[in-house]
PDB file of N, CA and C in Angstrom:
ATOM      1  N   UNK A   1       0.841  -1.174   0.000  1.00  0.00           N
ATOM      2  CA  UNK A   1       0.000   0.000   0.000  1.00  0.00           C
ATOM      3  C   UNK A   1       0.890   1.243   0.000  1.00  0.00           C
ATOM      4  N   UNK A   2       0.568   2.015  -1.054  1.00  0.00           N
ATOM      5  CA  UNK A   2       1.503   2.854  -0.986  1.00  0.00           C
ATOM      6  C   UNK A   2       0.704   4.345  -0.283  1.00  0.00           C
ATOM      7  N   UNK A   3       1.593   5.698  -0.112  1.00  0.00           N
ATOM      8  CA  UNK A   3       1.078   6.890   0.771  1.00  0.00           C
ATOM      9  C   UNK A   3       0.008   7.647  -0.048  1.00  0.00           C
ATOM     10  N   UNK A   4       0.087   7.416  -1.394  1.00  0.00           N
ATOM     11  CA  UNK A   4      -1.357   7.837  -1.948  1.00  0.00           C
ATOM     12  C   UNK A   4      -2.755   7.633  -1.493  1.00  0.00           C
ATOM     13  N   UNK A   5      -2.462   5.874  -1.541  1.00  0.00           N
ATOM     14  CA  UNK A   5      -3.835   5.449  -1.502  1.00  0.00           C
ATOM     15  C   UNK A   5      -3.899   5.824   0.063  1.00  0.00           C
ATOM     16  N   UNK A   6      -3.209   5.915   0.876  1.00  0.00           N
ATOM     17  CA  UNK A   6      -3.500   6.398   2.423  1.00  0.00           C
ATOM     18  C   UNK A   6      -4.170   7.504   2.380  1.00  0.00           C
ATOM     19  N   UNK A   7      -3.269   8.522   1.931  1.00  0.00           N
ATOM     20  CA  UNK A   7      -3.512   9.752   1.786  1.00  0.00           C
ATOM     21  C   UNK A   7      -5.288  10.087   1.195  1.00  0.00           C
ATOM     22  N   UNK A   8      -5.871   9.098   0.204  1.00  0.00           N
ATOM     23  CA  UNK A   8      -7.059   9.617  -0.454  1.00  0.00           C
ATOM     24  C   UNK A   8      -7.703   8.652   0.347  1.00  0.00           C
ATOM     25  N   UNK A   9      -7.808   7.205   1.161  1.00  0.00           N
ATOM     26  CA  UNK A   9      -8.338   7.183   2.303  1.00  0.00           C
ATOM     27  C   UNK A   9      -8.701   8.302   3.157  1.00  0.00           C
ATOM     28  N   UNK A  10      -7.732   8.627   3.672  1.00  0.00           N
ATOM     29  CA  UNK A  10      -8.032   9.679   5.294  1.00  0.00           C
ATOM     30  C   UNK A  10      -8.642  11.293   4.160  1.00  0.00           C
ATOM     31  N   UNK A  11      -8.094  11.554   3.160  1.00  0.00           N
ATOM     32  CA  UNK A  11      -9.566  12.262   2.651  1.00  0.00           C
ATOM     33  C   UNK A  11     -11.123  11.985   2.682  1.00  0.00           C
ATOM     34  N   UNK A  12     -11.104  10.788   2.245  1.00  0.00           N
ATOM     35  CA  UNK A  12     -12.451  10.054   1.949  1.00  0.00           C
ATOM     36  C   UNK A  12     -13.289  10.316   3.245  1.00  0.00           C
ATOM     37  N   UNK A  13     -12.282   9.436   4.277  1.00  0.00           N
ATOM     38  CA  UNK A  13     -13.050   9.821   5.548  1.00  0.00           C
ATOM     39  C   UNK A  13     -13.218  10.957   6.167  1.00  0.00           C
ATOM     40  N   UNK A  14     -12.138  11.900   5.959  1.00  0.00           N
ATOM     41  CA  UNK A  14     -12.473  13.544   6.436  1.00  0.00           C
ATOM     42  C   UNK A  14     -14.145  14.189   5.685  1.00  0.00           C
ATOM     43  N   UNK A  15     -14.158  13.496   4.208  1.00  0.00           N
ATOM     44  CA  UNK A  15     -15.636  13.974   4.032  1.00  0.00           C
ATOM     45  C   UNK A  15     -16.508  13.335   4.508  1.00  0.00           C
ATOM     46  N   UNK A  16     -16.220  12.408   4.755  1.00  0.00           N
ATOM     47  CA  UNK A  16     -17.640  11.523   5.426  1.00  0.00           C
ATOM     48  C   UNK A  16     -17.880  11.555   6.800  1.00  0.00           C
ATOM     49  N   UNK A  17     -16.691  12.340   7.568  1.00  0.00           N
ATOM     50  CA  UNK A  17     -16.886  12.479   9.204  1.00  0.00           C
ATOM     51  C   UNK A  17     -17.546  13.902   9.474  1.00  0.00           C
ATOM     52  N   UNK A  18     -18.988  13.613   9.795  1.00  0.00           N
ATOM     53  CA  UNK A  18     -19.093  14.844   9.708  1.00  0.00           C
ATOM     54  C   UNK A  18     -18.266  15.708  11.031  1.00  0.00           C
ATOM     55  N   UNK A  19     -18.532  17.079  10.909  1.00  0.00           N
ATOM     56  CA  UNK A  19     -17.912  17.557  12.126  1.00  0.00           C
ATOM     57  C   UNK A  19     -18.541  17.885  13.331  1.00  0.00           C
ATOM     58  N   UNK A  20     -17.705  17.751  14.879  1.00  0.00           N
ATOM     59  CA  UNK A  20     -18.891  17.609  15.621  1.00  0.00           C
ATOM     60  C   UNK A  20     -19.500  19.070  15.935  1.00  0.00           C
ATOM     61  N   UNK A  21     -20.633  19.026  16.330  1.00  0.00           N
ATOM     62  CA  UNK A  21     -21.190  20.388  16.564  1.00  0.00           C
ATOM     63  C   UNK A  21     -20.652  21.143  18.160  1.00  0.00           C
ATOM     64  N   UNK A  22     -20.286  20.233  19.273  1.00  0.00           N
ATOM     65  CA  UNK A  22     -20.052  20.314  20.732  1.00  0.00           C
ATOM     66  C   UNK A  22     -18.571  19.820  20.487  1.00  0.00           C
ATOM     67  N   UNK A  23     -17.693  20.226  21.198  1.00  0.00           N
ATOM     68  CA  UNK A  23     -16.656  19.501  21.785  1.00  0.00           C
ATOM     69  C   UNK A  23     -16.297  19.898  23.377  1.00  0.00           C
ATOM     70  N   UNK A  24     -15.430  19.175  24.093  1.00  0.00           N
ATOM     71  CA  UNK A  24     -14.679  19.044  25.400  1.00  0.00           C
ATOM     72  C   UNK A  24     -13.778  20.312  25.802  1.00  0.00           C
ATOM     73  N   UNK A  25     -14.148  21.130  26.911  1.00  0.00           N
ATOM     74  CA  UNK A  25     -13.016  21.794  27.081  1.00  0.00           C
ATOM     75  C   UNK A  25     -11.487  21.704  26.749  1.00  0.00           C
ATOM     76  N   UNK A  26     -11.213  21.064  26.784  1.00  0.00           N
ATOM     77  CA  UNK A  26      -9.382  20.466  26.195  1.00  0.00           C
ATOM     78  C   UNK A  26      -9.452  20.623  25.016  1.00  0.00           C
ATOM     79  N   UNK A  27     -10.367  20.147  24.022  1.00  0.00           N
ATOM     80  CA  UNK A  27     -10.722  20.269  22.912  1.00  0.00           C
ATOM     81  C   UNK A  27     -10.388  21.536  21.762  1.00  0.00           C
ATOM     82  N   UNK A  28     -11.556  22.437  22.645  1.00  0.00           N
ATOM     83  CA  UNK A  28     -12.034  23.393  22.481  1.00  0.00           C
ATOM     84  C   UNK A  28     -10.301  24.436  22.527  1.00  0.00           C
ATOM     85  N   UNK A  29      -9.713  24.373  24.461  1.00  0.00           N
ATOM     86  CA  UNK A  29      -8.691  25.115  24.394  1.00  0.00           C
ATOM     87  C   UNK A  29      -7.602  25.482  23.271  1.00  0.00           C
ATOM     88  N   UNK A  30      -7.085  23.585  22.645  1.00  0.00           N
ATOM     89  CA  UNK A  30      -6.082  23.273  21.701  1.00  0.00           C
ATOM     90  C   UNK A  30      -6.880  23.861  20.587  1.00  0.00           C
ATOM     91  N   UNK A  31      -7.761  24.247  19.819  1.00  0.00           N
ATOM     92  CA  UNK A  31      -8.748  24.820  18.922  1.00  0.00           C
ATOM     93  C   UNK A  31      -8.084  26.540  19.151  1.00  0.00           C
ATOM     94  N   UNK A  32      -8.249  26.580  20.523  1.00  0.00           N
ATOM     95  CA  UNK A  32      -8.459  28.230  20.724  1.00  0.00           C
ATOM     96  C   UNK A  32      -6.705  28.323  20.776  1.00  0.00           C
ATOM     97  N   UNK A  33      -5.865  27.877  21.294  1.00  0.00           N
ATOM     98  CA  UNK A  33      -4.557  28.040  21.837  1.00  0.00           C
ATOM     99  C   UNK A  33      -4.493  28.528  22.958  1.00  0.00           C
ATOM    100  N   UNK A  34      -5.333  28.071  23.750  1.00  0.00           N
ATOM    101  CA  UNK A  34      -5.179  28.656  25.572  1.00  0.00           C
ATOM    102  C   UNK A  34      -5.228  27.812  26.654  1.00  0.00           C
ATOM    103  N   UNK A  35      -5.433  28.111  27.186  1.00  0.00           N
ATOM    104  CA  UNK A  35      -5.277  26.842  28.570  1.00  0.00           C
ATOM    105  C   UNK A  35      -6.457  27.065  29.230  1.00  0.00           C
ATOM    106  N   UNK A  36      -6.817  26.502  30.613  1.00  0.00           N
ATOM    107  CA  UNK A  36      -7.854  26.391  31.608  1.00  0.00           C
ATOM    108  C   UNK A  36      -8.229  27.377  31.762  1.00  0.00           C
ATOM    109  N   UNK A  37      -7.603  28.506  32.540  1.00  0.00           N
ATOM    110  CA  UNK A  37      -7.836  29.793  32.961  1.00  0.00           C
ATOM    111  C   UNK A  37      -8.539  30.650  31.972  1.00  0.00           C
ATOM    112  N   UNK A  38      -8.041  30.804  30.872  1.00  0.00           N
ATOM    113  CA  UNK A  38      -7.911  31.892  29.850  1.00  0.00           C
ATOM    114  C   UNK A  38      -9.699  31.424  28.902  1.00  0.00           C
ATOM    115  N   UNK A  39      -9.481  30.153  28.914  1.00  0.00           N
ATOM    116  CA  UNK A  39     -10.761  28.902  28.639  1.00  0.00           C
ATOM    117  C   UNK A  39     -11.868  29.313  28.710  1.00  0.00           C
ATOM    118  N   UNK A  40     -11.778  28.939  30.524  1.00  0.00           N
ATOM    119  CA  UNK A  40     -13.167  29.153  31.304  1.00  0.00           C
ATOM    120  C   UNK A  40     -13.200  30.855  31.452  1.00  0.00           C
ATOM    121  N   UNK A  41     -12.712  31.464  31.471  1.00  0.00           N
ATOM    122  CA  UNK A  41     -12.771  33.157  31.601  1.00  0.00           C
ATOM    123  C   UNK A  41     -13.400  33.657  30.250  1.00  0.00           C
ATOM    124  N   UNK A  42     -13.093  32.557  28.935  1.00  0.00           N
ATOM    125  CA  UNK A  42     -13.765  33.057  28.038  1.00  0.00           C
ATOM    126  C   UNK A  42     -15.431  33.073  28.064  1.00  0.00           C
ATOM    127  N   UNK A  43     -15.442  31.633  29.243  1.00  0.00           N
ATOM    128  CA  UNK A  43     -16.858  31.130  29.051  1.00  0.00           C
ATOM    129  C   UNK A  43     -17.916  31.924  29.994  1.00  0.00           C
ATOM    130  N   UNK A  44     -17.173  32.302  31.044  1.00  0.00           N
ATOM    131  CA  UNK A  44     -17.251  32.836  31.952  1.00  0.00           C
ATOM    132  C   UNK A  44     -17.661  34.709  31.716  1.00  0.00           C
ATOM    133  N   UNK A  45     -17.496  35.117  30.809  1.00  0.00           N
ATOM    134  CA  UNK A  45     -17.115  36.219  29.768  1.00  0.00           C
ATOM    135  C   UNK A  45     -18.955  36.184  28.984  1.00  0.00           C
ATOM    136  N   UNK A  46     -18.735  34.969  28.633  1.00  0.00           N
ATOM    137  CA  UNK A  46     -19.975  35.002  27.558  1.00  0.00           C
ATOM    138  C   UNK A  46     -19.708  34.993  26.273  1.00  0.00           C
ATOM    139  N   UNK A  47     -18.033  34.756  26.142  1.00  0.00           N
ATOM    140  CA  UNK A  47     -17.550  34.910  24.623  1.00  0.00           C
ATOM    141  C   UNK A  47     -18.093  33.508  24.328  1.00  0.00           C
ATOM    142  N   UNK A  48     -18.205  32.567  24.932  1.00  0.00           N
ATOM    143  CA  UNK A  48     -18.354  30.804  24.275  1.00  0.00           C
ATOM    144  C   UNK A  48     -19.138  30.620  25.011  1.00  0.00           C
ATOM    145  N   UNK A  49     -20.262  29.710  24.223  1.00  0.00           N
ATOM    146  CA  UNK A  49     -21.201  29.145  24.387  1.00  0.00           C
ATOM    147  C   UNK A  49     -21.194  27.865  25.401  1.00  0.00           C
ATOM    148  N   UNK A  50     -21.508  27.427  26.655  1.00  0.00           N
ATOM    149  CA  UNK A  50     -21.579  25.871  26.664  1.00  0.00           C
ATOM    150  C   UNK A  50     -22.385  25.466  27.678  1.00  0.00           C
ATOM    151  N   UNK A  51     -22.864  24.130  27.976  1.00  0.00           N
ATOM    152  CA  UNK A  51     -23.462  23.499  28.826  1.00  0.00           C
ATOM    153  C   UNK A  51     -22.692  21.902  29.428  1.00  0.00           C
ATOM    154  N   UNK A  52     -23.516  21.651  30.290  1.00  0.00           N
ATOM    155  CA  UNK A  52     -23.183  20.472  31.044  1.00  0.00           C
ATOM    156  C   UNK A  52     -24.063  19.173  30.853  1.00  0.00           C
ATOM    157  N   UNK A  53     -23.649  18.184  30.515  1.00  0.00           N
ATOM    158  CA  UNK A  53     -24.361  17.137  30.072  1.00  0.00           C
ATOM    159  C   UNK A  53     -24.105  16.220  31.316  1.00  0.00           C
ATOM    160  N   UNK A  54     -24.775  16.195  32.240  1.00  0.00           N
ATOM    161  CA  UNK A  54     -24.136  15.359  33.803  1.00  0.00           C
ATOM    162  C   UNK A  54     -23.307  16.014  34.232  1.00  0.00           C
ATOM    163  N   UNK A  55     -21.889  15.597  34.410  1.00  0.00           N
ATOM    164  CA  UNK A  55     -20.660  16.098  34.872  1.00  0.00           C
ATOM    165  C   UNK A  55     -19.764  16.740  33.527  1.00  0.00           C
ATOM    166  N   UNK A  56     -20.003  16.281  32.094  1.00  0.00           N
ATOM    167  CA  UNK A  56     -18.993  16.875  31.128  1.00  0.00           C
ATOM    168  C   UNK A  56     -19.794  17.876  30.618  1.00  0.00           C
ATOM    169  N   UNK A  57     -19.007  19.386  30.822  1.00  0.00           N
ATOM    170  CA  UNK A  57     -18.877  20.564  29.993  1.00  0.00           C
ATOM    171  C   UNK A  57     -18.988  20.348  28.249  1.00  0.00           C
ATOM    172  N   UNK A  58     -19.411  20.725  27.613  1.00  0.00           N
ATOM    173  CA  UNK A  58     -19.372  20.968  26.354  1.00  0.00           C
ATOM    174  C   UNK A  58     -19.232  22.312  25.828  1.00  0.00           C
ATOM    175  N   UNK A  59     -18.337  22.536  25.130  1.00  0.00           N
ATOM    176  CA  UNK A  59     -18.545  23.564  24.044  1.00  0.00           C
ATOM    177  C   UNK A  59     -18.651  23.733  22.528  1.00  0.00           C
ATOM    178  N   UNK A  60     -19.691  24.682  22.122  1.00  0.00           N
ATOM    179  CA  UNK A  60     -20.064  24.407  21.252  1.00  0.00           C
ATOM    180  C   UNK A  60     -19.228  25.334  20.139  1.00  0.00           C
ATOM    181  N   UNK A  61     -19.113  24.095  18.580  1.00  0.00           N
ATOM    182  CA  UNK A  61     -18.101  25.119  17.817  1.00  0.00           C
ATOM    183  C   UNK A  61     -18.532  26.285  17.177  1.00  0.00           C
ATOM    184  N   UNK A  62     -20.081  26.359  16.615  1.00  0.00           N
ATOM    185  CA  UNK A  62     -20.369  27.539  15.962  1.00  0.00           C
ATOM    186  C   UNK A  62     -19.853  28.930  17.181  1.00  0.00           C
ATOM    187  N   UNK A  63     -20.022  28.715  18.813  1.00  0.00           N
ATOM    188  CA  UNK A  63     -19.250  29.800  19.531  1.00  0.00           C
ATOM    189  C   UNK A  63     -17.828  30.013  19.424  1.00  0.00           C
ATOM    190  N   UNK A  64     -17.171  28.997  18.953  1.00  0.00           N
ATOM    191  CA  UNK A  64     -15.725  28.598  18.643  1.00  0.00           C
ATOM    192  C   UNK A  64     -15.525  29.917  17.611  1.00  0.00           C
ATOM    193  N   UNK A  65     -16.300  29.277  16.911  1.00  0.00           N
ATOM    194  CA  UNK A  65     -15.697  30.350  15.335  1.00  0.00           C
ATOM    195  C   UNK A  65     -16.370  31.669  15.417  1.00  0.00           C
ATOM    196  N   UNK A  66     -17.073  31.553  15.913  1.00  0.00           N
ATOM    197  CA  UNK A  66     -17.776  33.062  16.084  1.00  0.00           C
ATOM    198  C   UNK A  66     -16.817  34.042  17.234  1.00  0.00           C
ATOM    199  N   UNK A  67     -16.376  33.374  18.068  1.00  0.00           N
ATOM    200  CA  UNK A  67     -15.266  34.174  18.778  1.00  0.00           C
ATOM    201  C   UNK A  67     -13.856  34.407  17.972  1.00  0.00           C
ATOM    202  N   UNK A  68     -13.682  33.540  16.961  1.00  0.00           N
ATOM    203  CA  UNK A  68     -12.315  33.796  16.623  1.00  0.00           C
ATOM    204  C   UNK A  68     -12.689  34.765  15.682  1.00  0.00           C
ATOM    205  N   UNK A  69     -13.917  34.865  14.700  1.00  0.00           N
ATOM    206  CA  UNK A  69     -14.563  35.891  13.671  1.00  0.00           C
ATOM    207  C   UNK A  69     -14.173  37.056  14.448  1.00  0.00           C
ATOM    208  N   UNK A  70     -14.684  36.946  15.686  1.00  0.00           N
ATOM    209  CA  UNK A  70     -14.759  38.803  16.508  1.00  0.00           C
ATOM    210  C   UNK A  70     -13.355  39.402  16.789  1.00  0.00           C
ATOM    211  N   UNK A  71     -12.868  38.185  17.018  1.00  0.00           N
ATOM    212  CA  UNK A  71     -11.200  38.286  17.571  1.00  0.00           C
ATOM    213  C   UNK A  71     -10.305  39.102  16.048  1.00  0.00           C
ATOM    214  N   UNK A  72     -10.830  38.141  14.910  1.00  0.00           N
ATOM    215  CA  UNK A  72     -10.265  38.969  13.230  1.00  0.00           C
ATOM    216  C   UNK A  72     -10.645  39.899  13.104  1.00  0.00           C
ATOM    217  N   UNK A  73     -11.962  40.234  12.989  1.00  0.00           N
ATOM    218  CA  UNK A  73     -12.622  41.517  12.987  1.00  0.00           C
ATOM    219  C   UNK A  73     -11.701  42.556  13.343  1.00  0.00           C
ATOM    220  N   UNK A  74     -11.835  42.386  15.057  1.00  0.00           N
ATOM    221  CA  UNK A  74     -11.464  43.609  15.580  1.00  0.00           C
ATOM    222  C   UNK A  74      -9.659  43.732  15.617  1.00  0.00           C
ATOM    223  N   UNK A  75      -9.333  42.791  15.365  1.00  0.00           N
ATOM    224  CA  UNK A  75      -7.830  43.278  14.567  1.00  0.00           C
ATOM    225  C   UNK A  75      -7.579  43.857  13.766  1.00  0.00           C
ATOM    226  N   UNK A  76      -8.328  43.630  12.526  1.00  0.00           N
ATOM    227  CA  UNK A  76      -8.686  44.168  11.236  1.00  0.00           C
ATOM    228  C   UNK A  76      -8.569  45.356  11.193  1.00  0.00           C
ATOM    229  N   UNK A  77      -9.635  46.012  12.223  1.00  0.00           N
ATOM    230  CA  UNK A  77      -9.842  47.523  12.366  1.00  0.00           C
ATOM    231  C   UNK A  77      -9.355  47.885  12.970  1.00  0.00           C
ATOM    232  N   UNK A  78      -7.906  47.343  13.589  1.00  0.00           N
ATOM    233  CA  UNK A  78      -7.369  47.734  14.644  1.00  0.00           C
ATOM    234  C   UNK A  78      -5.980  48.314  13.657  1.00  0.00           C
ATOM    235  N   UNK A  79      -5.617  47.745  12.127  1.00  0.00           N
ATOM    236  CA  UNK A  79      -4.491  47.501  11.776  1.00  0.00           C
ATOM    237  C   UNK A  79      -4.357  49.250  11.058  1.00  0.00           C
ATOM    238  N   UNK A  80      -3.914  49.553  10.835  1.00  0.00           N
ATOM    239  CA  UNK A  80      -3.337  50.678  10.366  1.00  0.00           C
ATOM    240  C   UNK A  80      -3.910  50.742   8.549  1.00  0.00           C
ATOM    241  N   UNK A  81      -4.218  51.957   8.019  1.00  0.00           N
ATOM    242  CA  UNK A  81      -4.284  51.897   6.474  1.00  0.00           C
ATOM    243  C   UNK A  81      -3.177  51.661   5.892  1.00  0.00           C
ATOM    244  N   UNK A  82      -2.542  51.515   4.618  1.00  0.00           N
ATOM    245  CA  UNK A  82      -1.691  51.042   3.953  1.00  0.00           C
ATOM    246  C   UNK A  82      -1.357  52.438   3.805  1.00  0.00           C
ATOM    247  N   UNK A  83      -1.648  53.382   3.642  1.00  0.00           N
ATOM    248  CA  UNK A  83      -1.240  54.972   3.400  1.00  0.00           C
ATOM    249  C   UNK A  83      -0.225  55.149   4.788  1.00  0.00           C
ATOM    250  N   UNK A  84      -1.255  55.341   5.938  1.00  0.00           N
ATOM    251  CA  UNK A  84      -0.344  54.709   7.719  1.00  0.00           C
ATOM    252  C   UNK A  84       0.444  54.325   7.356  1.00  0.00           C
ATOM    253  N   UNK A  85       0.406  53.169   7.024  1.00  0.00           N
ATOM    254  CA  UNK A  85       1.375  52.238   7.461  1.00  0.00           C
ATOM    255  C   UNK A  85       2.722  52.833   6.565  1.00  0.00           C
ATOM    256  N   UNK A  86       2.847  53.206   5.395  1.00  0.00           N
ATOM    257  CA  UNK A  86       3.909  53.434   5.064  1.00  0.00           C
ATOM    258  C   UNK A  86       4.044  54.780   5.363  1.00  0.00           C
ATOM    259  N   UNK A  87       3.331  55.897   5.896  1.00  0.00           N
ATOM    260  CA  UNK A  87       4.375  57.086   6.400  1.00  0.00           C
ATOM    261  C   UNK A  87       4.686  56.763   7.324  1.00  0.00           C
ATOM    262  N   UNK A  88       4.345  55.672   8.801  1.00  0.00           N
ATOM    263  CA  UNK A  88       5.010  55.316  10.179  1.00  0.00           C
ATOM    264  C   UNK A  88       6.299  54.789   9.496  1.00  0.00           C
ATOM    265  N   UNK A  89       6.531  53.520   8.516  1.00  0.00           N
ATOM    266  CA  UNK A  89       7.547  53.051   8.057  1.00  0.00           C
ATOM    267  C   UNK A  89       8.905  53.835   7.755  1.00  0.00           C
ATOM    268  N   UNK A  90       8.224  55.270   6.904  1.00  0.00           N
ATOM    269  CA  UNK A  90       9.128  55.936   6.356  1.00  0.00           C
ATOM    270  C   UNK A  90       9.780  56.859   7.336  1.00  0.00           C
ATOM    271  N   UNK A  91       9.071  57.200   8.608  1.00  0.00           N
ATOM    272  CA  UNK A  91       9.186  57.934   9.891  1.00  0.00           C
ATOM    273  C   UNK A  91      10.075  57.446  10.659  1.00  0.00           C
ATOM    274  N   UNK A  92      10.073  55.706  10.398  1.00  0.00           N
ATOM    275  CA  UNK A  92      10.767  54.553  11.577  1.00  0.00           C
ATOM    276  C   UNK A  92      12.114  54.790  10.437  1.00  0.00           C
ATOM    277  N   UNK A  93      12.677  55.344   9.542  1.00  0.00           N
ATOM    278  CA  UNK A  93      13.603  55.016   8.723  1.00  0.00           C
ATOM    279  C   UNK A  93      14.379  56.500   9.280  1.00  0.00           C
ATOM    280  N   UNK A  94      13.663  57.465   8.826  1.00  0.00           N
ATOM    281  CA  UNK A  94      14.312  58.491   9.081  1.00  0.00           C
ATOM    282  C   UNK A  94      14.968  58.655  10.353  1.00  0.00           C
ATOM    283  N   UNK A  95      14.016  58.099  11.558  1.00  0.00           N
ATOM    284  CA  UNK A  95      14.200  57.912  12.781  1.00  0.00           C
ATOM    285  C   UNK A  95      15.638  57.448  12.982  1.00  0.00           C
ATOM    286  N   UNK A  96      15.651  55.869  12.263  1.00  0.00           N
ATOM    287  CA  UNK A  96      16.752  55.487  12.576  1.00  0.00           C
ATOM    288  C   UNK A  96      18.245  55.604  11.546  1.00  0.00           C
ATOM    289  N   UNK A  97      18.071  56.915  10.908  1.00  0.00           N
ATOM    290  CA  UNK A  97      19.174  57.467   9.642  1.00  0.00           C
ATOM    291  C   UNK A  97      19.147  56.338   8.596  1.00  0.00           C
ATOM    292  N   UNK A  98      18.327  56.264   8.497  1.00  0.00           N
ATOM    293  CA  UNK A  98      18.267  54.815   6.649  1.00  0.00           C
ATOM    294  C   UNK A  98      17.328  55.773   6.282  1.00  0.00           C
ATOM    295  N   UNK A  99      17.065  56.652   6.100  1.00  0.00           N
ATOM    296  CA  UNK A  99      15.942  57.361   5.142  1.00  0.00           C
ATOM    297  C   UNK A  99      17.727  57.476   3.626  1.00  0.00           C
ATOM    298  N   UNK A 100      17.174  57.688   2.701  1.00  0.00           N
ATOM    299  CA  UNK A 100      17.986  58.513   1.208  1.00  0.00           C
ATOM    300  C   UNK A 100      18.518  59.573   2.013  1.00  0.00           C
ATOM    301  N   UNK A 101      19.464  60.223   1.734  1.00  0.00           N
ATOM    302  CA  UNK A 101      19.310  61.386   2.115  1.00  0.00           C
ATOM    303  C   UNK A 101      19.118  62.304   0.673  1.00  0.00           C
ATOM    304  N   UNK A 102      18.712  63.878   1.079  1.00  0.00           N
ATOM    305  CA  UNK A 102      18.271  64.429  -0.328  1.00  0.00           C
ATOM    306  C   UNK A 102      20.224  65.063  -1.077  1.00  0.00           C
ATOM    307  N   UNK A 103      20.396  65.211  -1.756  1.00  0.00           N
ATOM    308  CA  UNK A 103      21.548  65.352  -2.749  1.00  0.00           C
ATOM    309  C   UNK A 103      21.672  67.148  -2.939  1.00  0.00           C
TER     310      UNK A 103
END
């Protein structure tokens, strides 16, 4: 068996698994890149959605992606115009004597 036919296996099954709608705090964190604290403070916050099924927490992914949407967003508008951005650039040059000088 060679790494092709592996390879278009574990495709095959990536379309046919669907995805889950809930996952596990741990889950969820490695998803987000945070740990316990930062986690539950989100949940705690109201940024993520979740409930308790007995004793296991769930969180749900449409809150997953909808927090990371808000998280892009507001970077987005956080980033500088391209006009900005290159007079700070040209400011950080002069600043540090790499501007041309004029002749």
């Amino acid at each position: 068996m060679t790494n092709d036919s592996t390879a278009e296996r574990t495709a095959i099954l990536a379309e046919r698994t669907p995805e889950p709608l809930v996952v596990p705090p741990k889950v969820a964190w490695r998803l987000l890149g945070c740990g316990n604290t930062h986690g539950y403070q989100l949940i705690a916050d109201g940024e993520l959605q979740s409930y308790t099924d007995g004793r296991s927490r769930r969180i749900t992914m449409a809150s997953i992606r909808e927090y990371i949407a808000r998280r892009v967003a507001s970077a987005d508008a956080a980033t500088p115009s391209t006009a900005r951005r290159s007079a700070l650039q040209h400011n950080h040059r002069v600043l540090d004597g790499l501007a041309p000088r004029a002749s």
